[in-house]
Protein backbone atom coordinates (compact mmCIF):
# COMPACT_ATOMS: atom_id res chain seq x y z
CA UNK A 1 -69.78 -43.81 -65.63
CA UNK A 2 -71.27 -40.80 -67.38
CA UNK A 3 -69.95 -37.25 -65.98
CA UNK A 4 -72.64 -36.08 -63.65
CA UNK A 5 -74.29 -38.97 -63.13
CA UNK A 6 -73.47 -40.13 -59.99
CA UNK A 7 -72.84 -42.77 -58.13
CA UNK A 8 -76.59 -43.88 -57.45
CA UNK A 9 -77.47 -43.12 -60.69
CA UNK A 10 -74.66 -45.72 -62.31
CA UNK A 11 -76.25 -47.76 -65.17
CA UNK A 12 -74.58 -50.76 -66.86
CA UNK A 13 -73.44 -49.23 -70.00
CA UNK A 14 -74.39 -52.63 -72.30
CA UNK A 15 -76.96 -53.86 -70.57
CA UNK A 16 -77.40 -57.64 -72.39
CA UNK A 17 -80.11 -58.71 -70.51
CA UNK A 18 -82.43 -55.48 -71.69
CA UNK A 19 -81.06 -55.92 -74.82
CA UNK A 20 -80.99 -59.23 -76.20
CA UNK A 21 -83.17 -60.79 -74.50
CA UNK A 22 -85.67 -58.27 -74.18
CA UNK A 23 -88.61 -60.61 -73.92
CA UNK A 24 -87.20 -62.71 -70.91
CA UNK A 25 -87.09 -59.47 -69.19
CA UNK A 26 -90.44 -58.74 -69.68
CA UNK A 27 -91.37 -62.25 -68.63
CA UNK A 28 -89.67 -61.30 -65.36
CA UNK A 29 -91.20 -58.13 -64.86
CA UNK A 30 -94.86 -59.84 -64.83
CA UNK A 31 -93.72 -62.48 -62.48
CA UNK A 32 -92.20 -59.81 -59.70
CA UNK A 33 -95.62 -57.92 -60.63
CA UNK A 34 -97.85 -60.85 -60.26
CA UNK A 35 -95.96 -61.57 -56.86
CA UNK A 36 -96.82 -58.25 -55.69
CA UNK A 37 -100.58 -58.31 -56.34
CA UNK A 38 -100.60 -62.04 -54.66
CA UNK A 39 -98.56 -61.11 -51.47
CA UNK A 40 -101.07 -57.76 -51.27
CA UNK A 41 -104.03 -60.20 -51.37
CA UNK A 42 -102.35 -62.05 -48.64
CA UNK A 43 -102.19 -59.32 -46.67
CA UNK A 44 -106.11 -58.00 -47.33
CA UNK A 45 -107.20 -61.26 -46.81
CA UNK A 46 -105.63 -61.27 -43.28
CA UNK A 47 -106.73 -58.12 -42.23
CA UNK A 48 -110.18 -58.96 -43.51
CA UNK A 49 -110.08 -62.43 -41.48
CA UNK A 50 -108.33 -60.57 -38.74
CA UNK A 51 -111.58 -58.09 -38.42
CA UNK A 52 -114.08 -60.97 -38.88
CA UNK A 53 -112.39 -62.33 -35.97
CA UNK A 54 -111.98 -59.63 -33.50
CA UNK A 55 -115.42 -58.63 -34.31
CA UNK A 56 -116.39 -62.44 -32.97
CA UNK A 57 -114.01 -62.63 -30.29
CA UNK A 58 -115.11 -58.93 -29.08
CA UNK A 59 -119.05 -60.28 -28.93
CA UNK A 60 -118.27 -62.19 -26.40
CA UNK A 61 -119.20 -62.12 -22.63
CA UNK A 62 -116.70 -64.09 -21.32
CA UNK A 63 -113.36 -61.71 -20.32
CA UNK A 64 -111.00 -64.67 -20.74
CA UNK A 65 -112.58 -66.40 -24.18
CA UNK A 66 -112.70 -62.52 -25.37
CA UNK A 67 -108.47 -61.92 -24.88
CA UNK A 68 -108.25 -65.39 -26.42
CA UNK A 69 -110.19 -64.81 -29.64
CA UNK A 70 -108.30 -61.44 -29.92
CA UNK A 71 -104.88 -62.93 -29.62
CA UNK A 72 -106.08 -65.87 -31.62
CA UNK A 73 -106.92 -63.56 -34.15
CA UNK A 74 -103.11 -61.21 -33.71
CA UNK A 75 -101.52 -64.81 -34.39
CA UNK A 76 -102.84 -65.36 -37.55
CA UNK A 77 -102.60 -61.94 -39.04
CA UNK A 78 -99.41 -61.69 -38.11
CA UNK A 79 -99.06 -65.27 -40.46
CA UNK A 80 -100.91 -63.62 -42.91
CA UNK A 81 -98.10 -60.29 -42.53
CA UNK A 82 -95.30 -62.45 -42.67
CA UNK A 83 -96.44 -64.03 -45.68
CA UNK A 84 -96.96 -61.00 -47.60
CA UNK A 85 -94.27 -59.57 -46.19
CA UNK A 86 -92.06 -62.15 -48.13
CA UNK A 87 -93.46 -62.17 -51.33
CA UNK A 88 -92.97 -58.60 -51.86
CA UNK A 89 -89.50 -59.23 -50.73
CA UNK A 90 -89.26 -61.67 -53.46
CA UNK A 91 -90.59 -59.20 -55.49
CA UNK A 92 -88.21 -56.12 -54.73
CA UNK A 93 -85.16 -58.97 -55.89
CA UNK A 94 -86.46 -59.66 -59.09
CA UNK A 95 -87.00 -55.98 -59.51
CA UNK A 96 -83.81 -55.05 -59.07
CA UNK A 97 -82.04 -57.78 -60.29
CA UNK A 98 -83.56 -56.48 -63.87
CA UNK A 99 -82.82 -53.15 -63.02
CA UNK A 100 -78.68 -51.95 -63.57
CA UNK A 101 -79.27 -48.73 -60.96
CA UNK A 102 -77.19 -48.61 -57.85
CA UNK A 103 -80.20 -46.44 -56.44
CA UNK A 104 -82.41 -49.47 -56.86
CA UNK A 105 -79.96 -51.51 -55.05
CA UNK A 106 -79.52 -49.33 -52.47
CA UNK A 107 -83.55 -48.95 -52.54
CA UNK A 108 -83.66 -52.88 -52.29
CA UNK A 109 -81.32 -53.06 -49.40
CA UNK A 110 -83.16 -50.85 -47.49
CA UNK A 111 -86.49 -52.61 -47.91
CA UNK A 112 -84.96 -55.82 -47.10
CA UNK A 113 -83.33 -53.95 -43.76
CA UNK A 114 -87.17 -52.48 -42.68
CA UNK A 115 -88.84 -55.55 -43.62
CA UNK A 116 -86.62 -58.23 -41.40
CA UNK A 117 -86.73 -56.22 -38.73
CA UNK A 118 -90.52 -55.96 -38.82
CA UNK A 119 -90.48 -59.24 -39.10
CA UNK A 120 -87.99 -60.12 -36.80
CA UNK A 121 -89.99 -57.90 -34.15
CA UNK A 122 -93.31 -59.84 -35.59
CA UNK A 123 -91.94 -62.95 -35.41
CA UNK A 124 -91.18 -62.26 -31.82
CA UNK A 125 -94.27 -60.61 -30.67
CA UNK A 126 -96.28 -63.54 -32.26
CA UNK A 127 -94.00 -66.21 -29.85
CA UNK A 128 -95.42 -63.91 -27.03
CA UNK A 129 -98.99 -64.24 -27.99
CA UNK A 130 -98.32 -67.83 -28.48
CA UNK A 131 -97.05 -68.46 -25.58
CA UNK A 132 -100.01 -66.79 -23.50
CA UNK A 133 -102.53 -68.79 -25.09
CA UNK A 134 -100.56 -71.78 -24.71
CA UNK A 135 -101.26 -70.93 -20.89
């Protein structure tokens, strides 16, 4: 390790990967990228679907089929957010597995922390909806 570096600023000293094979890292880096912009669109295309149907669930006159639609609609955005939520998961690996910075790692880490427990708490929430419209 370099003097003054640090220890979240460690980089591999030969990194082979970056090196050598130069190209399959860039191959990689569109792949995490591309995963990014498609678990994004997953997540505007939920929210759009999710206002389409609130809008149409908050039209109606009818208390019960209103709270319905609404929780209908909660249920699958929160599919749509856990979807997302994964692929840009997937992403943040890839990214860091091409990256030699313990700061990254660290960075990844806590991602992956904030991101299971939203969708741990998600996933939990949703079983709650689920279960009210089951009734």
């Amino acid at each position: 390790m370099e003097q003054g570096q640090g220890f979240l600023g460690y980089v591999r000293e030969t990194p082979i990967l970056h090196e050598q094979l130069h190209w399959m890292v860039v191959i990689f880096e569109w792949i995490a990228s591309l995963t990014d912009i498609f678990g994004c669109v997953i997540l505007v295309i939920g929210a759009v679907r999710f206002m389409i149907g609130f809008l149409r669930a908050e039209v109606s006159r009818d208390q019960t089929a209103r709270v319905r639609g609404v929780n209908t609609e909660r249920v699958e955005l929160g599919r749509y957010i856990l979807g997302g939520l994964e692929l840009l998961i997937v992403s943040d690996i890839i990214h860091t597995a091409l990256s030699f910075a313990m700061a990254d790692l660290v960075f990844l880490g806590l991602l992956v922390i904030i991101r299971s427990l939203i969708s741990f708490f998600l996933d939990r929430e949703l079983a709650d909806v689920k279960k009210e419209l089951e009734r």
